[in-house]
Protein backbone atom coordinates (compact mmCIF):
# COMPACT_ATOMS: atom_id res chain seq x y z
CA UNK A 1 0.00 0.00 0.00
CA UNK A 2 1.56 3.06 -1.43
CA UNK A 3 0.87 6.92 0.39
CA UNK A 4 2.43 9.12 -2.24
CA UNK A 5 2.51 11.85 0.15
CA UNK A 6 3.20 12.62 3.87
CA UNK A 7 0.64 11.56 5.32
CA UNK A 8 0.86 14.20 7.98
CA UNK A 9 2.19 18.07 7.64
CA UNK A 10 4.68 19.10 9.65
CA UNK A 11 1.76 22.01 11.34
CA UNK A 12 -0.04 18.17 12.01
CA UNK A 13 3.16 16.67 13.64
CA UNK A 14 3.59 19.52 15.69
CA UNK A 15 0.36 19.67 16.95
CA UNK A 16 0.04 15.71 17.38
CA UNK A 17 3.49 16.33 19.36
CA UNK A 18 2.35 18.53 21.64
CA UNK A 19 -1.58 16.06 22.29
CA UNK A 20 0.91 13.39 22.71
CA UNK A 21 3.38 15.32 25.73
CA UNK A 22 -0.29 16.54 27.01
CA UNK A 23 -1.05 12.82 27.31
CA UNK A 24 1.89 11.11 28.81
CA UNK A 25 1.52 14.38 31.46
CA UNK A 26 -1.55 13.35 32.40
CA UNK A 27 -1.32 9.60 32.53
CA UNK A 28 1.68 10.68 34.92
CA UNK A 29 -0.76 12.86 37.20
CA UNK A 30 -2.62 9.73 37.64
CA UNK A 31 0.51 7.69 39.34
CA UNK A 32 2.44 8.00 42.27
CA UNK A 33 4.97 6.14 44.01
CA UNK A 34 2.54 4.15 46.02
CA UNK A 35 1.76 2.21 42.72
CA UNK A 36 5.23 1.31 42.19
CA UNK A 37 5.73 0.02 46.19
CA UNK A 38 2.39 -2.02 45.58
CA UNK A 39 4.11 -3.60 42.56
CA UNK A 40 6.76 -4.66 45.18
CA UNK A 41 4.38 -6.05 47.73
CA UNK A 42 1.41 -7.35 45.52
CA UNK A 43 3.60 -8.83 42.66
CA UNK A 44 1.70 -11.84 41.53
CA UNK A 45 -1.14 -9.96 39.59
CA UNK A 46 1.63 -7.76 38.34
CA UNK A 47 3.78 -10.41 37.22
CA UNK A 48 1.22 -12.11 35.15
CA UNK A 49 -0.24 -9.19 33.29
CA UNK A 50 3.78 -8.90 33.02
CA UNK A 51 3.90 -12.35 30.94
CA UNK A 52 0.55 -11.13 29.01
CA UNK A 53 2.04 -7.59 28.04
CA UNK A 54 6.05 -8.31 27.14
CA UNK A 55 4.97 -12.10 26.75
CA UNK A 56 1.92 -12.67 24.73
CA UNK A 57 1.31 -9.60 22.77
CA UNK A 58 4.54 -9.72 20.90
CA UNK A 59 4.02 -12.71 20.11
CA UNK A 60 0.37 -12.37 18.99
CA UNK A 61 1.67 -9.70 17.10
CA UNK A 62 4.20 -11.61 15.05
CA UNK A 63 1.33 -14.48 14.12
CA UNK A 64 -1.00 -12.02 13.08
CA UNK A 65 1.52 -10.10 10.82
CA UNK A 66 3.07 -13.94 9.28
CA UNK A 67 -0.92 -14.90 9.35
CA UNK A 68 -2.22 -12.04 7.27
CA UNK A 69 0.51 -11.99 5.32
CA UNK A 70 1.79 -8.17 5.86
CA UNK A 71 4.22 -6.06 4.01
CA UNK A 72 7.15 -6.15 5.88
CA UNK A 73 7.07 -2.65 7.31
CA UNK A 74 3.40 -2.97 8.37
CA UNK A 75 4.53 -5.96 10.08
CA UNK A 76 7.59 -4.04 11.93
CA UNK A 77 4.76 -2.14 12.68
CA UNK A 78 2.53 -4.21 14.19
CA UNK A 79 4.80 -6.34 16.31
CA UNK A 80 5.86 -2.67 17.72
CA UNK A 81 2.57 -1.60 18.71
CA UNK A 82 1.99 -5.73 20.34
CA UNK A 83 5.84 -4.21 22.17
CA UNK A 84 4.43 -1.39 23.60
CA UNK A 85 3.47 -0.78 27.67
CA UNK A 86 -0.14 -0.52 28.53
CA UNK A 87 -2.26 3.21 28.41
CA UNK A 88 -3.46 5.68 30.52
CA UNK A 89 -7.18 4.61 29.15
CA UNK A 90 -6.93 1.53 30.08
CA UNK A 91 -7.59 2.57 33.91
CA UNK A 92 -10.43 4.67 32.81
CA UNK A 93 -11.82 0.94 31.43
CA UNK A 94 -10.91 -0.88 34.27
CA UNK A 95 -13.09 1.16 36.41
CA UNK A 96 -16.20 0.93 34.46
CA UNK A 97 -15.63 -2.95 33.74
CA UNK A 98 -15.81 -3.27 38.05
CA UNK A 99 -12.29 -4.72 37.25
CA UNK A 100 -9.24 -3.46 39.96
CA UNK A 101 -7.88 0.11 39.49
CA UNK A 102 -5.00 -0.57 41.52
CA UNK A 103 -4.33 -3.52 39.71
CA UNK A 104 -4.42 -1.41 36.26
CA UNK A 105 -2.47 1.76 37.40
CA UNK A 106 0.51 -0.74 39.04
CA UNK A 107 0.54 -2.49 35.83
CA UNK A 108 0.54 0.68 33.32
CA UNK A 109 3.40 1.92 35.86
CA UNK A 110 5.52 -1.10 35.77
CA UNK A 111 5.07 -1.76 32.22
CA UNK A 112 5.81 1.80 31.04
CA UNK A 113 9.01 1.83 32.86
CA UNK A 114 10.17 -2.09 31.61
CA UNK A 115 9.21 -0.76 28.16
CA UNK A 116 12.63 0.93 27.81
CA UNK A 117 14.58 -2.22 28.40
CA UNK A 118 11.60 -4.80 26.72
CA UNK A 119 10.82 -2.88 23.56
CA UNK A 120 14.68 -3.17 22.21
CA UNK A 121 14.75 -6.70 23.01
CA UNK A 122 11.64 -8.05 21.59
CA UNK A 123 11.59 -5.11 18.76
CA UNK A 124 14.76 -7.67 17.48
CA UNK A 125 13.61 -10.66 18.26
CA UNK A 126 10.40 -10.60 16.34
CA UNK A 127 10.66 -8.13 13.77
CA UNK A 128 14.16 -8.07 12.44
CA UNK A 129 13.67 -10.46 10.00
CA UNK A 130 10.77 -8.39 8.49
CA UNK A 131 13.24 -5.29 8.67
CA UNK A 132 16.11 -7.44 6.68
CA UNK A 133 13.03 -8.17 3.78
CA UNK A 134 12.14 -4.16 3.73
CA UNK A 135 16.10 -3.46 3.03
CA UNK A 136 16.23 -6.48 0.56
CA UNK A 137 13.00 -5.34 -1.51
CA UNK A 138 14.28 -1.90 -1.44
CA UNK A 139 17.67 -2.74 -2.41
CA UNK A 140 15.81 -5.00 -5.59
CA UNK A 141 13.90 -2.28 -6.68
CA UNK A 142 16.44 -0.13 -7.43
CA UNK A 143 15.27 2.17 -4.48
CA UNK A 144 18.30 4.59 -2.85
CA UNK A 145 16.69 3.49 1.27
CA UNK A 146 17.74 1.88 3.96
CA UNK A 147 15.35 0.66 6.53
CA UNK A 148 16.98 -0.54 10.03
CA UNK A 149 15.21 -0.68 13.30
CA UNK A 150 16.65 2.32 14.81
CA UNK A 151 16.92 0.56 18.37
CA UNK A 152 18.74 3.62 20.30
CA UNK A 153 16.07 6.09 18.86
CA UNK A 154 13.29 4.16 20.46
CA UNK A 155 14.96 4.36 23.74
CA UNK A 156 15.04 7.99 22.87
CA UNK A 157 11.95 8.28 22.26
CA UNK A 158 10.40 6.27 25.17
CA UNK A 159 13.12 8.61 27.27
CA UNK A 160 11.22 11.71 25.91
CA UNK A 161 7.80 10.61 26.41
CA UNK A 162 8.38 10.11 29.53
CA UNK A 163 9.65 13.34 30.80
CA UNK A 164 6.08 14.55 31.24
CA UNK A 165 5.17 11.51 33.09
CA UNK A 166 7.46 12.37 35.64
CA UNK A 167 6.41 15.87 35.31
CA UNK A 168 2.76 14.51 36.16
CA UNK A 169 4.17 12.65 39.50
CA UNK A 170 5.64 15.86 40.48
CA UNK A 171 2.56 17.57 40.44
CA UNK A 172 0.51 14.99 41.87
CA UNK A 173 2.15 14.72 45.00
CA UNK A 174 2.49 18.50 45.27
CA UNK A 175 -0.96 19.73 43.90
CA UNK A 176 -3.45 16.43 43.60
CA UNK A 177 -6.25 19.13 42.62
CA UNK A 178 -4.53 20.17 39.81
CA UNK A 179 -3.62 16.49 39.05
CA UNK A 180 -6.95 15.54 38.59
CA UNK A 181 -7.86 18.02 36.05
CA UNK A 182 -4.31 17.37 34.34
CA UNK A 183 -5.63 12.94 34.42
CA UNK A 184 -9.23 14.10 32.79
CA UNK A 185 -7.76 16.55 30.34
CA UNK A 186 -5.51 13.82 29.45
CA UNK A 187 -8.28 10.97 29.07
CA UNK A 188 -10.38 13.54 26.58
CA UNK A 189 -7.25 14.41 24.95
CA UNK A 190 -6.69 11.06 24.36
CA UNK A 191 -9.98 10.55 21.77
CA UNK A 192 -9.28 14.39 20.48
CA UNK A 193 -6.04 13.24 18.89
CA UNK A 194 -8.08 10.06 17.37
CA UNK A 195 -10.23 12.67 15.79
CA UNK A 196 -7.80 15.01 14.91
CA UNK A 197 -5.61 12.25 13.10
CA UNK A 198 -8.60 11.01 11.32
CA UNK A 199 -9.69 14.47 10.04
CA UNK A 200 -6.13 15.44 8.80
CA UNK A 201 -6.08 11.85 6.80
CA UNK A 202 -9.36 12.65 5.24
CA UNK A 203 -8.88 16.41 4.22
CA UNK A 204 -4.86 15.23 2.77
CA UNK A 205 -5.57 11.17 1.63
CA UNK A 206 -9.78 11.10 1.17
CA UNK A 207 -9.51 7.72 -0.36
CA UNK A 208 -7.06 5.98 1.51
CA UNK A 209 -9.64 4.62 3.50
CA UNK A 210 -10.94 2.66 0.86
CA UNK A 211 -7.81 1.94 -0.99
CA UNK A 212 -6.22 0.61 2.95
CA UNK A 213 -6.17 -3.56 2.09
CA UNK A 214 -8.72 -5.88 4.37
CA UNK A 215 -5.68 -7.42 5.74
CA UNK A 216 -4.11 -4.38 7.39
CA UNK A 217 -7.83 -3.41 8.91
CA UNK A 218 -7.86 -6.95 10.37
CA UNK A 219 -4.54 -6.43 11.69
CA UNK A 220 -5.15 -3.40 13.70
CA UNK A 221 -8.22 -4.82 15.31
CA UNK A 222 -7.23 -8.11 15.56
CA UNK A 223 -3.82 -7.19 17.61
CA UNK A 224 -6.07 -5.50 20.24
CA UNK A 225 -8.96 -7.97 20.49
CA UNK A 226 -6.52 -11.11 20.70
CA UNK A 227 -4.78 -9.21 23.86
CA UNK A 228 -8.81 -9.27 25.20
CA UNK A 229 -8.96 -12.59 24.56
CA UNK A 230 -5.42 -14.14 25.60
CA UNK A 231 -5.42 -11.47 28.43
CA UNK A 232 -7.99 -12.90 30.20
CA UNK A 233 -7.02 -16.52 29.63
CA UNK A 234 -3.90 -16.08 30.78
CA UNK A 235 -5.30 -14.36 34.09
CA UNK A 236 -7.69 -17.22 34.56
CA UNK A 237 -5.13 -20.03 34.08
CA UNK A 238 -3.42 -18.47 36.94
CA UNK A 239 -6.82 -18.78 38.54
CA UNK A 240 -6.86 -14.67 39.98
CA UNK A 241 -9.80 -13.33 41.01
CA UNK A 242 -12.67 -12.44 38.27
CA UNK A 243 -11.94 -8.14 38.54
CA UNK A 244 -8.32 -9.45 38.40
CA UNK A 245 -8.88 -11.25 35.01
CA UNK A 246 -10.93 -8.31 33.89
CA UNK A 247 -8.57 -5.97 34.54
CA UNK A 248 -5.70 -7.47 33.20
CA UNK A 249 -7.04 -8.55 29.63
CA UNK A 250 -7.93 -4.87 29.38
CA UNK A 251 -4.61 -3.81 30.44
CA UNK A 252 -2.97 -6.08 27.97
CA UNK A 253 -5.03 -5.27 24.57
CA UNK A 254 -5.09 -1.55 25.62
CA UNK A 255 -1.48 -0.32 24.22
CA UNK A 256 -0.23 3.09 24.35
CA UNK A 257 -0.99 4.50 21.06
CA UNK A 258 0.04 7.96 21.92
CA UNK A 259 3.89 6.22 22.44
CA UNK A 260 3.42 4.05 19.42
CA UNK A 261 2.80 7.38 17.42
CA UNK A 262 5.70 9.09 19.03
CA UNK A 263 8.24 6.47 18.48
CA UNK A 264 7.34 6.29 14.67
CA UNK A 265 7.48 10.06 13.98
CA UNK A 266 10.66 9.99 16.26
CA UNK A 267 12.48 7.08 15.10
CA UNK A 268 11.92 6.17 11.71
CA UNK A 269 11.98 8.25 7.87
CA UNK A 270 11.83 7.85 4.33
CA UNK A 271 8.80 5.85 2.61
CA UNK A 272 7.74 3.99 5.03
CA UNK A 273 7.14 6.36 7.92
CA UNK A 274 3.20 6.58 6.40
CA UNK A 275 2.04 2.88 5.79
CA UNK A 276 3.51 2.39 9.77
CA UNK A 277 1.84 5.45 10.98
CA UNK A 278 -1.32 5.30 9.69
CA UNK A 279 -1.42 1.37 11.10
CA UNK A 280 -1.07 3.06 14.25
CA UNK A 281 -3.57 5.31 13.99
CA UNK A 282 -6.20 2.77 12.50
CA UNK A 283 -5.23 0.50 16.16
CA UNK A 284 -6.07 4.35 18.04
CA UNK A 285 -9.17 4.16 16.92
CA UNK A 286 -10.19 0.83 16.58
CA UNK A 287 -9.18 0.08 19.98
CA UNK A 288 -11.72 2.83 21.65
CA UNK A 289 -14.37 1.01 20.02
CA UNK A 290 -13.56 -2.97 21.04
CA UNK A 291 -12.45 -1.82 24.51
CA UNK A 292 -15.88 -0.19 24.77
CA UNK A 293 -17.87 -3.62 24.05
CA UNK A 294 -15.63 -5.38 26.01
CA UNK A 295 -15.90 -3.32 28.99
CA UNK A 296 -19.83 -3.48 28.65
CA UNK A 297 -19.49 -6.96 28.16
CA UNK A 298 -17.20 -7.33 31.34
CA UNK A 299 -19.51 -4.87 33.76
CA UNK A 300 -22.44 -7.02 32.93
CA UNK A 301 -20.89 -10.38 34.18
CA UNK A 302 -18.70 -9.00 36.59
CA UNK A 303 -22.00 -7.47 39.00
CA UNK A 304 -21.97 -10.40 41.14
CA UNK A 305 -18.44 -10.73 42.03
CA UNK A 306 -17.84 -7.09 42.32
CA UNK A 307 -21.13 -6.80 44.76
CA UNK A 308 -19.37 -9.64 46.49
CA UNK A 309 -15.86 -8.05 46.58
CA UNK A 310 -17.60 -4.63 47.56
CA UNK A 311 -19.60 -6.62 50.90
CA UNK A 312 -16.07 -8.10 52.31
CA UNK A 313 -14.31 -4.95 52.29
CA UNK A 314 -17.51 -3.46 54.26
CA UNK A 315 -16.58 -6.71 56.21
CA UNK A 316 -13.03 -6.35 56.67
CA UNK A 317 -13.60 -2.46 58.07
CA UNK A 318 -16.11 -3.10 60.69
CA UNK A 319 -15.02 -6.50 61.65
CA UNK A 320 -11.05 -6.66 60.85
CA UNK A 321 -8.92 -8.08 57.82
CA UNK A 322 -9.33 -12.05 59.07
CA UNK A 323 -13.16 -11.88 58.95
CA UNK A 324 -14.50 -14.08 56.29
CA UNK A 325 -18.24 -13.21 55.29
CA UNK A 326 -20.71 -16.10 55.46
CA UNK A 327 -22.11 -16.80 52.26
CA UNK A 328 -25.56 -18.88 51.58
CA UNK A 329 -25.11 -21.88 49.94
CA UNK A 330 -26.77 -20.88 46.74
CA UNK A 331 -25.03 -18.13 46.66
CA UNK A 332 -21.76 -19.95 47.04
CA UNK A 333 -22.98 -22.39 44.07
CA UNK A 334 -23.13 -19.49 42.17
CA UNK A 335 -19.82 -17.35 42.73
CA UNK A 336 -17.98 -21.01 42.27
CA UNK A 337 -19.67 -20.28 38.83
């Protein structure tokens, strides 16, 4: 899939730049240090949505790019995007699917940070073969490119993005007023920038969303649904609790798209800086809308468990942590369910 031209302006890179440091601000108004200690004493959730995010998304990634057959730069790009550490929005989703907040904010916090040493790694595992076949066809086609993975500019890049993360910590802990209003602007900034990036594609490239191949639609929804899917399996295996498994198959098909974007624009050039890019912006907004059914989907069978989890922590307050809530027997039949 050719783009003959950019498929951004530089005014449109500059503005996405400055959504994106807006973003990654506000995702880091939403964390403090607390998260990270509770990652330290409560690692066994963590640890598992660990092996989901760096584990089974990569790897997801790679079978969906060798199963759908993708161009070799789409597929660097979508084993990057199955590389990345989870969102910001996937808290907001964890909350309204009656899955575990903590659980969600420890994992984007560990996962954001590991990104910088996991993204390298599995960024050459899986797709530097594909990167080899972009150079090779180039080189046979008579075309004057070279396409590496540019391995130190990620780091860069993931360096730079999260400058304003930090920034956000520093202003939770001394303002947490202002923090707020920094984590909602963020969270509505987030589906601006899926708008805005949708509108510049249509007023520069009208057609391109009818000349964009099946294949690479499938792709950017299927990367995102599979970490649903494989999320929660995973979670269950390990047999956690139901707002656990919830909360982590949300947390693993929810990447950071804002990064994803940033690393692209910051790391890569020549042709292929479009077809990537605008696979990450079809996974932007494709992901908004399967993380919405799925959290509907997930609040609807999750009432009984979370009424449940709700009643013991009344329990544990009035009555101390070792009190264990009687349940009636029909009632027990059914949670077992």
């Amino acid at each position: 899939m050719e783009i003959e031209r950019e498929l951004l302006s530089v005014v449109h890179q500059a503005l996405l730049a400055i959504m994106i440091l807006i973003i990654m601000f506000g995702m880091g108004a939403s964390l403090t240090l607390k998260e990270f200690r509770l990652v330290l004493e409560r690692p066994r959730g963590v640890l598992i949505g660990f092996l989901s995010q760096f584990g089974l998304m990569p790897l997801l990634a790679f079978g969906l790019a060798k199963l759908l057959d993708l161009p070799p730069a789409l597929a660097v790009a979508i084993v990057l995007i199955g590389c990345l550490p989870g969102g910001s929005t996937s808290n907001m989703f964890a909350y309204f699917a009656r899955g575990s907040v903590a659980l969600s904010i420890s994992m984007t916090a560990a996962s954001t940070l590991m990104a910088l040493f996991m993204m390298p790694l599995l960024l050459n595992f899986y797709a530097g073969g594909f990167a080899e076949q972009v150079a090779a066809s180039a080189a046979a086609g008579g075309k004057d490119t070279t396409f590496v993975i540019p391995y130190l500019n990620i780091i860069y890049s993931l360096l730079l993005v999260l400058i304003p993360v930090g920034a956000g910590m520093i202003l939770k802990k001394i303002s947490p007023g202002w923090a707020k209003a920094a984590e909602d602007t963020a969270s509505f900034m987030g589906i601006i920038v899926i708008l805005f990036l949708m509108g510049a594609v249509i007023i520069r490239h009208g057609g391109l969303f009818l000349r964009t191949p099946a294949t690479i639609y499938l792709a950017s929804i299927g990367i995102g649904a599979s970490g649903f899917l494989f999320g929660y399996g995973m979670s269950t295996l390990f047999r956690l609790p139901p707002r656990y498994s919830r909360t982590i198959s949300l947390e693993t098909g929810i990447q950071n798209g804002p990064i994803a974007l940033a690393v692209i624009l910051l790391s890569f050039t020549g042709p292929y800086l479009n077809q990537m890019l605008w696979l990450a912006i079809l996974y932007s907004a494709f992901i908004v809308m399967t993380s919405s059914f799925i959290t509907l989907f997930y609040r609807r069978i999750g009432t009984y468990d979370w009424e449940v989890y709700r009643n013991e922590c009344v329990h544990r307050r009035l009555f101390g942590d070792d009190y264990v809530a009687p349940i009636p027997v029909q009632d027990a039949e059914r949670h077992a369910e």
